[in-house]
C-alpha atoms as a PDB file:
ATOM      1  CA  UNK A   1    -143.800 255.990 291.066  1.00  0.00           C
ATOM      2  CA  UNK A   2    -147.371 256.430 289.692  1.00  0.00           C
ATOM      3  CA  UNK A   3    -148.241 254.949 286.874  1.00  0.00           C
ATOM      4  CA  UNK A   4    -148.609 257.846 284.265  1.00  0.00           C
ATOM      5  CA  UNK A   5    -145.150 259.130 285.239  1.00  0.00           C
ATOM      6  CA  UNK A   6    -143.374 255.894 284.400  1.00  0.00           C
ATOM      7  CA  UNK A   7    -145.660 255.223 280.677  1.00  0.00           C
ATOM      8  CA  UNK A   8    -144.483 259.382 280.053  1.00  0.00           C
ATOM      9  CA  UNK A   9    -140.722 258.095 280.379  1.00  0.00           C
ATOM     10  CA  UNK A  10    -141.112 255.294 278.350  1.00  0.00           C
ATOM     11  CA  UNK A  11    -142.464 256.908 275.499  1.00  0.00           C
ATOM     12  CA  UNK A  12    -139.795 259.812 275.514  1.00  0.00           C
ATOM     13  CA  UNK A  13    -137.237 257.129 275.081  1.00  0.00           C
ATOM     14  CA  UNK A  14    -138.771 255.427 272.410  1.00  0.00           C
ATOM     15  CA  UNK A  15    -139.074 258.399 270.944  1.00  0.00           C
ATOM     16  CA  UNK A  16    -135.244 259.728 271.515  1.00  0.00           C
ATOM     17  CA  UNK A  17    -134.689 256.579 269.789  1.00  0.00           C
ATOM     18  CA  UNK A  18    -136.832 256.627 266.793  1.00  0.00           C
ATOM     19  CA  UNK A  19    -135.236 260.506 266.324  1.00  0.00           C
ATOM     20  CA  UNK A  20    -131.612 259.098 266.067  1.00  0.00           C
ATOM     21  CA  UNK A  21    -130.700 259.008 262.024  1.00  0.00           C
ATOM     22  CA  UNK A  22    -127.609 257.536 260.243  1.00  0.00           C
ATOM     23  CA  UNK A  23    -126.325 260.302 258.663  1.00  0.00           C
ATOM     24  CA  UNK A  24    -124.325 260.259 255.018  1.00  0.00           C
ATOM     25  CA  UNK A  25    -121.147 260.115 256.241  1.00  0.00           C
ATOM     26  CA  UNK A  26    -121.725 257.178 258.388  1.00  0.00           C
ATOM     27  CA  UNK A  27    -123.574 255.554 255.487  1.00  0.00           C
ATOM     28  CA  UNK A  28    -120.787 256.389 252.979  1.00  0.00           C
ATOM     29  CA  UNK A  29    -118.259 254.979 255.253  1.00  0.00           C
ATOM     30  CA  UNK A  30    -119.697 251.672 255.553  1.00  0.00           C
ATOM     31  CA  UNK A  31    -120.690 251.066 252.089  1.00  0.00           C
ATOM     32  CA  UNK A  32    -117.273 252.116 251.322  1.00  0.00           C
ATOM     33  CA  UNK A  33    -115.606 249.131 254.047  1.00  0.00           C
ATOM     34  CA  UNK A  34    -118.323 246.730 252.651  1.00  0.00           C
ATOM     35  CA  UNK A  35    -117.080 247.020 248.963  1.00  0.00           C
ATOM     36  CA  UNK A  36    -113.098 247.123 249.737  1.00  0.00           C
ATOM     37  CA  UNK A  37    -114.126 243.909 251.683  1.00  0.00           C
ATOM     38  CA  UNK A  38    -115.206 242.399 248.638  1.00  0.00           C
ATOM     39  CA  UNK A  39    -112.842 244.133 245.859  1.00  0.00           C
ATOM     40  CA  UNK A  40    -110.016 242.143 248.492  1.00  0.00           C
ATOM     41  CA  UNK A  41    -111.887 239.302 248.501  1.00  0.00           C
ATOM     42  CA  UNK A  42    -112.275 239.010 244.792  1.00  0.00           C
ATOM     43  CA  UNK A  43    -108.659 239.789 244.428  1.00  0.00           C
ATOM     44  CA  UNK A  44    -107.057 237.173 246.632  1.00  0.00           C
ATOM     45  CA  UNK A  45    -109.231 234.222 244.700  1.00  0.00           C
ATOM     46  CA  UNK A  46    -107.944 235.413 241.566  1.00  0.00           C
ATOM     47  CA  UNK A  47    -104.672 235.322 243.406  1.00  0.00           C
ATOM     48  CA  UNK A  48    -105.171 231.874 244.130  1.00  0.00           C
ATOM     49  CA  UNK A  49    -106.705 230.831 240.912  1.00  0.00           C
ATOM     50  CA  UNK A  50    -103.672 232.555 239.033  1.00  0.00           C
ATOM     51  CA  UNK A  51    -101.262 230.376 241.406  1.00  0.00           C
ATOM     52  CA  UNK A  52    -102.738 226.772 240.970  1.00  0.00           C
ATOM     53  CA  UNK A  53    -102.807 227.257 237.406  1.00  0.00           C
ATOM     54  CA  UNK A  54     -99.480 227.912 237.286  1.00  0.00           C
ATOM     55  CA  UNK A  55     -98.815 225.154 239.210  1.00  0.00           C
ATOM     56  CA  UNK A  56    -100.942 222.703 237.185  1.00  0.00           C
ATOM     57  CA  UNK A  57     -99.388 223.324 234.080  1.00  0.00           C
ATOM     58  CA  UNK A  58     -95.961 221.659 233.793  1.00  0.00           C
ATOM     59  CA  UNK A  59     -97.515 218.301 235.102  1.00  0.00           C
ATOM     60  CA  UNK A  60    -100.440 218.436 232.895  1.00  0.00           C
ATOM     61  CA  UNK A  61     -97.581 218.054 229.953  1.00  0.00           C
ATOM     62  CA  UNK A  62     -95.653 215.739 231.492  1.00  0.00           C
ATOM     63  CA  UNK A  63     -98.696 213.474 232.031  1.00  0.00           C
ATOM     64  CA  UNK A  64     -99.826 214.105 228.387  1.00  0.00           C
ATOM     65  CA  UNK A  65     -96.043 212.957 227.221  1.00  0.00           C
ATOM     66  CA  UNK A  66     -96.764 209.696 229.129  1.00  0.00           C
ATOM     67  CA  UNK A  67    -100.079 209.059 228.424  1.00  0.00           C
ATOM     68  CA  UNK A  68     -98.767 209.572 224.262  1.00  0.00           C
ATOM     69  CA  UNK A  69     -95.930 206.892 224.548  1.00  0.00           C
ATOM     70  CA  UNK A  70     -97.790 204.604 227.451  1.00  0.00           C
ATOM     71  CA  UNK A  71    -100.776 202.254 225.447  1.00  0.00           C
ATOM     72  CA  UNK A  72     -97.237 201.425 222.491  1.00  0.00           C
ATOM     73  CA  UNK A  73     -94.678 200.958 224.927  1.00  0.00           C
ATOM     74  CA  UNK A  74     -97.191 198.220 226.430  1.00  0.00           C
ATOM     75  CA  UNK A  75     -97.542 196.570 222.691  1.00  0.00           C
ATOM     76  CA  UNK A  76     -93.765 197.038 222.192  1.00  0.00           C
ATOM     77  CA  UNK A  77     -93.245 194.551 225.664  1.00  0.00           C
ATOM     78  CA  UNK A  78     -95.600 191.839 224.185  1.00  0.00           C
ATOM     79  CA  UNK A  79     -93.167 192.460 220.913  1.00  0.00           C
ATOM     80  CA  UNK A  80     -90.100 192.336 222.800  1.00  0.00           C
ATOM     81  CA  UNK A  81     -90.097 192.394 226.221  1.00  0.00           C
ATOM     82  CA  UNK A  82     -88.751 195.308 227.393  1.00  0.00           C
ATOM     83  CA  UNK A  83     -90.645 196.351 230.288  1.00  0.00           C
ATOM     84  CA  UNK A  84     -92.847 200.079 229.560  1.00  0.00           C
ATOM     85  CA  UNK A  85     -91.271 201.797 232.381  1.00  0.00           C
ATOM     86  CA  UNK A  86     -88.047 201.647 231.182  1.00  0.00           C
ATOM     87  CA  UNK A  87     -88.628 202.768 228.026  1.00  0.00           C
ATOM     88  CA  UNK A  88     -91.350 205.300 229.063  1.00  0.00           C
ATOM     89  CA  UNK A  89     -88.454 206.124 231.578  1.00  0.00           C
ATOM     90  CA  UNK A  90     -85.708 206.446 228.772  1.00  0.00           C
ATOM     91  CA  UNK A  91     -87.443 208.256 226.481  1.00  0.00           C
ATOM     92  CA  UNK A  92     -88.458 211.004 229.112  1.00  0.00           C
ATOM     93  CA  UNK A  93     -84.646 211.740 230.504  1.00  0.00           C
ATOM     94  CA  UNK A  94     -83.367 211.157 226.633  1.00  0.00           C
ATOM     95  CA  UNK A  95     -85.711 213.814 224.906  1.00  0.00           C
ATOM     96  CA  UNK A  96     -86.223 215.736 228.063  1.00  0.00           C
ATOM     97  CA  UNK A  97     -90.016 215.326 227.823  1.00  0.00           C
ATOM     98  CA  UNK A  98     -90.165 215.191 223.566  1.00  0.00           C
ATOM     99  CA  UNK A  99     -88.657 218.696 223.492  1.00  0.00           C
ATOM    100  CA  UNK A 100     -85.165 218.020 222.613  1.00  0.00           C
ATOM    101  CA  UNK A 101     -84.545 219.205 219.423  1.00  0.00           C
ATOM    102  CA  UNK A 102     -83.459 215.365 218.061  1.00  0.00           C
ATOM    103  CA  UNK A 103     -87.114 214.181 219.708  1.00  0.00           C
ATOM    104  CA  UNK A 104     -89.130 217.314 217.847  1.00  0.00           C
ATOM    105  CA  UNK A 105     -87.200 217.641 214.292  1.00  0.00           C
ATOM    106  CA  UNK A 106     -86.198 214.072 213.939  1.00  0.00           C
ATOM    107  CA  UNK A 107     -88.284 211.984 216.041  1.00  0.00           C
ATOM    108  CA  UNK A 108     -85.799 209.796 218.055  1.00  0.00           C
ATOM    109  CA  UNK A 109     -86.466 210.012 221.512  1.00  0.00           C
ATOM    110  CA  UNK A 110     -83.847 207.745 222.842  1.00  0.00           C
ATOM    111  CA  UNK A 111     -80.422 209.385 220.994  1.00  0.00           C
ATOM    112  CA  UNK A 112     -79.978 206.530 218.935  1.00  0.00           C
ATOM    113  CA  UNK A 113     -77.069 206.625 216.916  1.00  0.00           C
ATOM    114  CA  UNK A 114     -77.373 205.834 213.013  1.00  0.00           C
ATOM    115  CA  UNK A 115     -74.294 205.075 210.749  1.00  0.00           C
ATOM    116  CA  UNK A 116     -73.978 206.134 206.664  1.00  0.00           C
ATOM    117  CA  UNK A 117     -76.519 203.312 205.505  1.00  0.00           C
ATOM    118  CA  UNK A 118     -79.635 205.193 207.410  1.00  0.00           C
ATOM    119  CA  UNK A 119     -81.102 208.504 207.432  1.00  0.00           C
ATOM    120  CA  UNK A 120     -79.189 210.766 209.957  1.00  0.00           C
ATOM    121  CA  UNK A 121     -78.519 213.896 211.244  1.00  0.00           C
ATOM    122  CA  UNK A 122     -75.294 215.227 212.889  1.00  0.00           C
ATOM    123  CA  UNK A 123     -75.158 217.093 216.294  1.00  0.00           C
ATOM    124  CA  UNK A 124     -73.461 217.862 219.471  1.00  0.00           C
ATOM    125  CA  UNK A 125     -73.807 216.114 222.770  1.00  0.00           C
ATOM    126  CA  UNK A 126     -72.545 215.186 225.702  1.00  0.00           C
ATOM    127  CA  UNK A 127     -70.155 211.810 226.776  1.00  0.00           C
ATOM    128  CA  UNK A 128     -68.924 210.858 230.160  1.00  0.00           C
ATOM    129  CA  UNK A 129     -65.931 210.227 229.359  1.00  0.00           C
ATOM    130  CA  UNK A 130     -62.521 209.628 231.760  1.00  0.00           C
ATOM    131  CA  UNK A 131     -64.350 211.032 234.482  1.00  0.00           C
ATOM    132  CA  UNK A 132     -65.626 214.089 232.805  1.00  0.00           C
ATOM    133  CA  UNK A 133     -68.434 215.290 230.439  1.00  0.00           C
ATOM    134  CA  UNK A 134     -67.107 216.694 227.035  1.00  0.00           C
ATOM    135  CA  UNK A 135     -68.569 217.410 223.975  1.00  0.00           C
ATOM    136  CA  UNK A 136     -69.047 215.233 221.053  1.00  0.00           C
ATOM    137  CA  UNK A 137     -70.277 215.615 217.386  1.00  0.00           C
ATOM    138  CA  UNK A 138     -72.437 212.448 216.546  1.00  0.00           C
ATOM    139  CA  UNK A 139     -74.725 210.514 214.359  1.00  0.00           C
ATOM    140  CA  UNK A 140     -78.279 210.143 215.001  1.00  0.00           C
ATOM    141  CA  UNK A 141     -80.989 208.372 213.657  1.00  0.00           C
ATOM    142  CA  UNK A 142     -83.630 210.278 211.930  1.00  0.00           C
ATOM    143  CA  UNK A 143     -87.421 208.324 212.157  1.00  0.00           C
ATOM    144  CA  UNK A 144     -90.806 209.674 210.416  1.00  0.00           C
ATOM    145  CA  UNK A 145     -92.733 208.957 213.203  1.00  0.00           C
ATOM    146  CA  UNK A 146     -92.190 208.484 217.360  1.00  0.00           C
ATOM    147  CA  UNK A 147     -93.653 205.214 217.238  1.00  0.00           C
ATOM    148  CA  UNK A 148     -90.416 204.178 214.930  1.00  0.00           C
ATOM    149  CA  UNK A 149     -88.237 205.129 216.758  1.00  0.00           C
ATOM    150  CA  UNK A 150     -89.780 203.639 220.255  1.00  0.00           C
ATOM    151  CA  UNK A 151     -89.743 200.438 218.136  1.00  0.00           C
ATOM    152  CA  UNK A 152     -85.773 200.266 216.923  1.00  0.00           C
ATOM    153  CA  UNK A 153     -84.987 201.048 220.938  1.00  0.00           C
ATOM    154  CA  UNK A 154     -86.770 197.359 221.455  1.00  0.00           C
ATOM    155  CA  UNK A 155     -85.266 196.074 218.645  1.00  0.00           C
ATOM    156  CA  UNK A 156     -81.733 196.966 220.088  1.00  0.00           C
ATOM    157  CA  UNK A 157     -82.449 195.016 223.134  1.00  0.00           C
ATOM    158  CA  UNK A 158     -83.179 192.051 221.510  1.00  0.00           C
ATOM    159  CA  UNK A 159     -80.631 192.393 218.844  1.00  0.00           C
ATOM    160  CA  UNK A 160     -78.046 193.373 220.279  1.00  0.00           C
ATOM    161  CA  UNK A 161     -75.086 195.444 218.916  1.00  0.00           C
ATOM    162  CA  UNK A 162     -72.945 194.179 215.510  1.00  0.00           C
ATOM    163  CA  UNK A 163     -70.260 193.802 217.799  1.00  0.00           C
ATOM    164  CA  UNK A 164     -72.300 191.594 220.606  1.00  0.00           C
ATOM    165  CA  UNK A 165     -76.106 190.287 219.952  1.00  0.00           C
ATOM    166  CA  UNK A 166     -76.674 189.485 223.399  1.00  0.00           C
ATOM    167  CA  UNK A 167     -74.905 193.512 224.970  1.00  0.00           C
ATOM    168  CA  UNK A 168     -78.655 193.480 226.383  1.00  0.00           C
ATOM    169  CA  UNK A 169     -79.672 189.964 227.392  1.00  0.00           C
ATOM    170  CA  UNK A 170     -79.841 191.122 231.395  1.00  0.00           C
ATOM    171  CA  UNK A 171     -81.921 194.144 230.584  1.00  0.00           C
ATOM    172  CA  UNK A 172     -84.820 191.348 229.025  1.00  0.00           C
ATOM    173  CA  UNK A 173     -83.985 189.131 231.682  1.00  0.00           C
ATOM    174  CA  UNK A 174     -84.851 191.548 234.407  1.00  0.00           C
ATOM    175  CA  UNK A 175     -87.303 190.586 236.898  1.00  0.00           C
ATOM    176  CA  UNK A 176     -88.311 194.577 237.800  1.00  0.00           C
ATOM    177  CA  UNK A 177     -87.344 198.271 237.022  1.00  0.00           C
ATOM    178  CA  UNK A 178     -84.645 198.419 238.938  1.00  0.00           C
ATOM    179  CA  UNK A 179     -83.149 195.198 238.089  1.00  0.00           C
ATOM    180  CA  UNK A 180     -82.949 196.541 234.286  1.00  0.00           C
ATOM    181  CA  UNK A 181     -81.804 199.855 235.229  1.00  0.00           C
ATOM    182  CA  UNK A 182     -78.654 198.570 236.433  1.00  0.00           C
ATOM    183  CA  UNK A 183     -78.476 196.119 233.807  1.00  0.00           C
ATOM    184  CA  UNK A 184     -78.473 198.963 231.289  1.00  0.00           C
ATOM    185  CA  UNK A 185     -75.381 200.483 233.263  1.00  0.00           C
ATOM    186  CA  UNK A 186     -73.746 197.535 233.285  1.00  0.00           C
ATOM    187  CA  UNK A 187     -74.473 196.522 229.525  1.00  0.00           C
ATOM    188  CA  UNK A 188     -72.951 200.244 228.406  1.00  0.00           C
ATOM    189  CA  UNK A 189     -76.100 202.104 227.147  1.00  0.00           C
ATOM    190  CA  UNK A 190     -75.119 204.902 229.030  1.00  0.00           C
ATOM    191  CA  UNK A 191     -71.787 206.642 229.954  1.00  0.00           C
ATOM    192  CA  UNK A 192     -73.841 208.782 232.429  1.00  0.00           C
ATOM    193  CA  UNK A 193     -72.563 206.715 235.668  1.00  0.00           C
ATOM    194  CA  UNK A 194     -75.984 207.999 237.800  1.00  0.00           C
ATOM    195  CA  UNK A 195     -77.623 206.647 234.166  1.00  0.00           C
ATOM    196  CA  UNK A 196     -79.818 204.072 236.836  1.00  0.00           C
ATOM    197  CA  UNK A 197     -80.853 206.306 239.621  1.00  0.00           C
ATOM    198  CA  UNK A 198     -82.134 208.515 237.465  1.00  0.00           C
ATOM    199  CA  UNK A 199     -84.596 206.029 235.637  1.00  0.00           C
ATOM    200  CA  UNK A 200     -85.696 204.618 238.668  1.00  0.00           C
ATOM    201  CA  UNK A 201     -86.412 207.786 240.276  1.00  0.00           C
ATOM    202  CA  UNK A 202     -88.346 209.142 237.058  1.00  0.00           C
ATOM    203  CA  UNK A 203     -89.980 205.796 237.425  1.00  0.00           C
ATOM    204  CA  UNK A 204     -90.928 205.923 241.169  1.00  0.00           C
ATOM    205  CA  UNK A 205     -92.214 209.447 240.709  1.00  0.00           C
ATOM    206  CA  UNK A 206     -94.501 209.287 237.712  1.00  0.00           C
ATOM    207  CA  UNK A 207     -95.289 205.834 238.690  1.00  0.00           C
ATOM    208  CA  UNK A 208     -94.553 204.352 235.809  1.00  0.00           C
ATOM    209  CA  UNK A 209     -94.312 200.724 237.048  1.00  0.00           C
ATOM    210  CA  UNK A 210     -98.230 200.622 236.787  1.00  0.00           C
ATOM    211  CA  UNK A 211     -97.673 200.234 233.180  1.00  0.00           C
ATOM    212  CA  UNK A 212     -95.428 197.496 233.804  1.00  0.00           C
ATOM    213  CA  UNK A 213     -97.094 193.483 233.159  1.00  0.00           C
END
């Protein structure tokens, strides 16, 4: 093909090409895809923001209830010798977290029981008693502060009860967590028979060993 014919081609289909035009609609449509895209986007981050919040926030308190009761059940161990996950233990299934209503109005977060000589309150709980749970009215000790009450839960260990000062010799003696656990069972702190289990497993899940020296 001669030479002039094939450079006239060419530059009709450059020029077909630079006549082609992206009309509105076209344009509309796309900028309309682009910004759902990113409306969708924006949406499923909140989405995921929203969720791990959610997720964050019943831990964050627990932690917070720990890190509160941690540093003076440490100083109550040099005092007495009960080991701090134990009590940090204790005091977490006891005042469900310091929002039982003993642990926020009264400040005992281990249901201590008071007698006619201290300041108490009365209230309902629960016993396990004969193989069932019933329902008891009770006396409990009313502190100012937390730190008061954290304190007369050593003192019981190493005092005992009127009735027997050494009801809680094993639970000092213990060598670990789960040693004093069991010794609490078996010492009758608890009528809850799965009393131990559930200490050690608060204590295995929080961790709460590393506070033990």
């Amino acid at each position: 093909m001669p030479l002039k014919k094939q450079q006239k081609k060419r530059y009709k289909t450059v020029k077909r090409i630079k006549n082609q035009r992206i009309t509105p609609s076209y344009f509309l449509m796309t900028l309309f895809v682009i910004v759902s895209i990113f409306i969708g986007t924006l949406y499923f981050l909140a989405q995921e923001t929203a969720n791990v919040q959610v997720t964050q926030d019943e831990p964050l308190e627990e932690q917070q209830f720990i890190v509160q009761i941690a540093d003076y059940a440490q100083v109550l161990q040099k005092k007495y010798g009960v080991l701090p996950s134990i009590s940090i233990a204790q005091a977490i299934l006891e005042s469900d977290w310091g929002t039982s209503e003993l642990s926020i109005k009264n400040n005992n977060f281990y249901g201590i029981k008071g007698d006619s000589s201290e300041p108490i309150v009365t209230m309902t709980t629960k016993e396990f008693v004969d193989g069932e749970w019933i329902e008891v009215h009770a006396d409990f000790r009313k502190y100012t502060t937390w730190q008061e009450s954290m304190e007369d839960h050593s003192e019981l260990f190493t005092k005992g009860t009127t009735w027997n000062g050494n009801q809680y010799a094993k639970v000092l003696a213990s060598n670990d967590y789960k040693e004093a656990a069991y010794a609490l069972q078996e010492s009758g702190y608890a009528t809850d028979p799965d009393y131990p289990e559930k200490l050690i497993r608060l204590i295995e899940q929080y961790d709460l060993n590393q506070y033990d020296r």
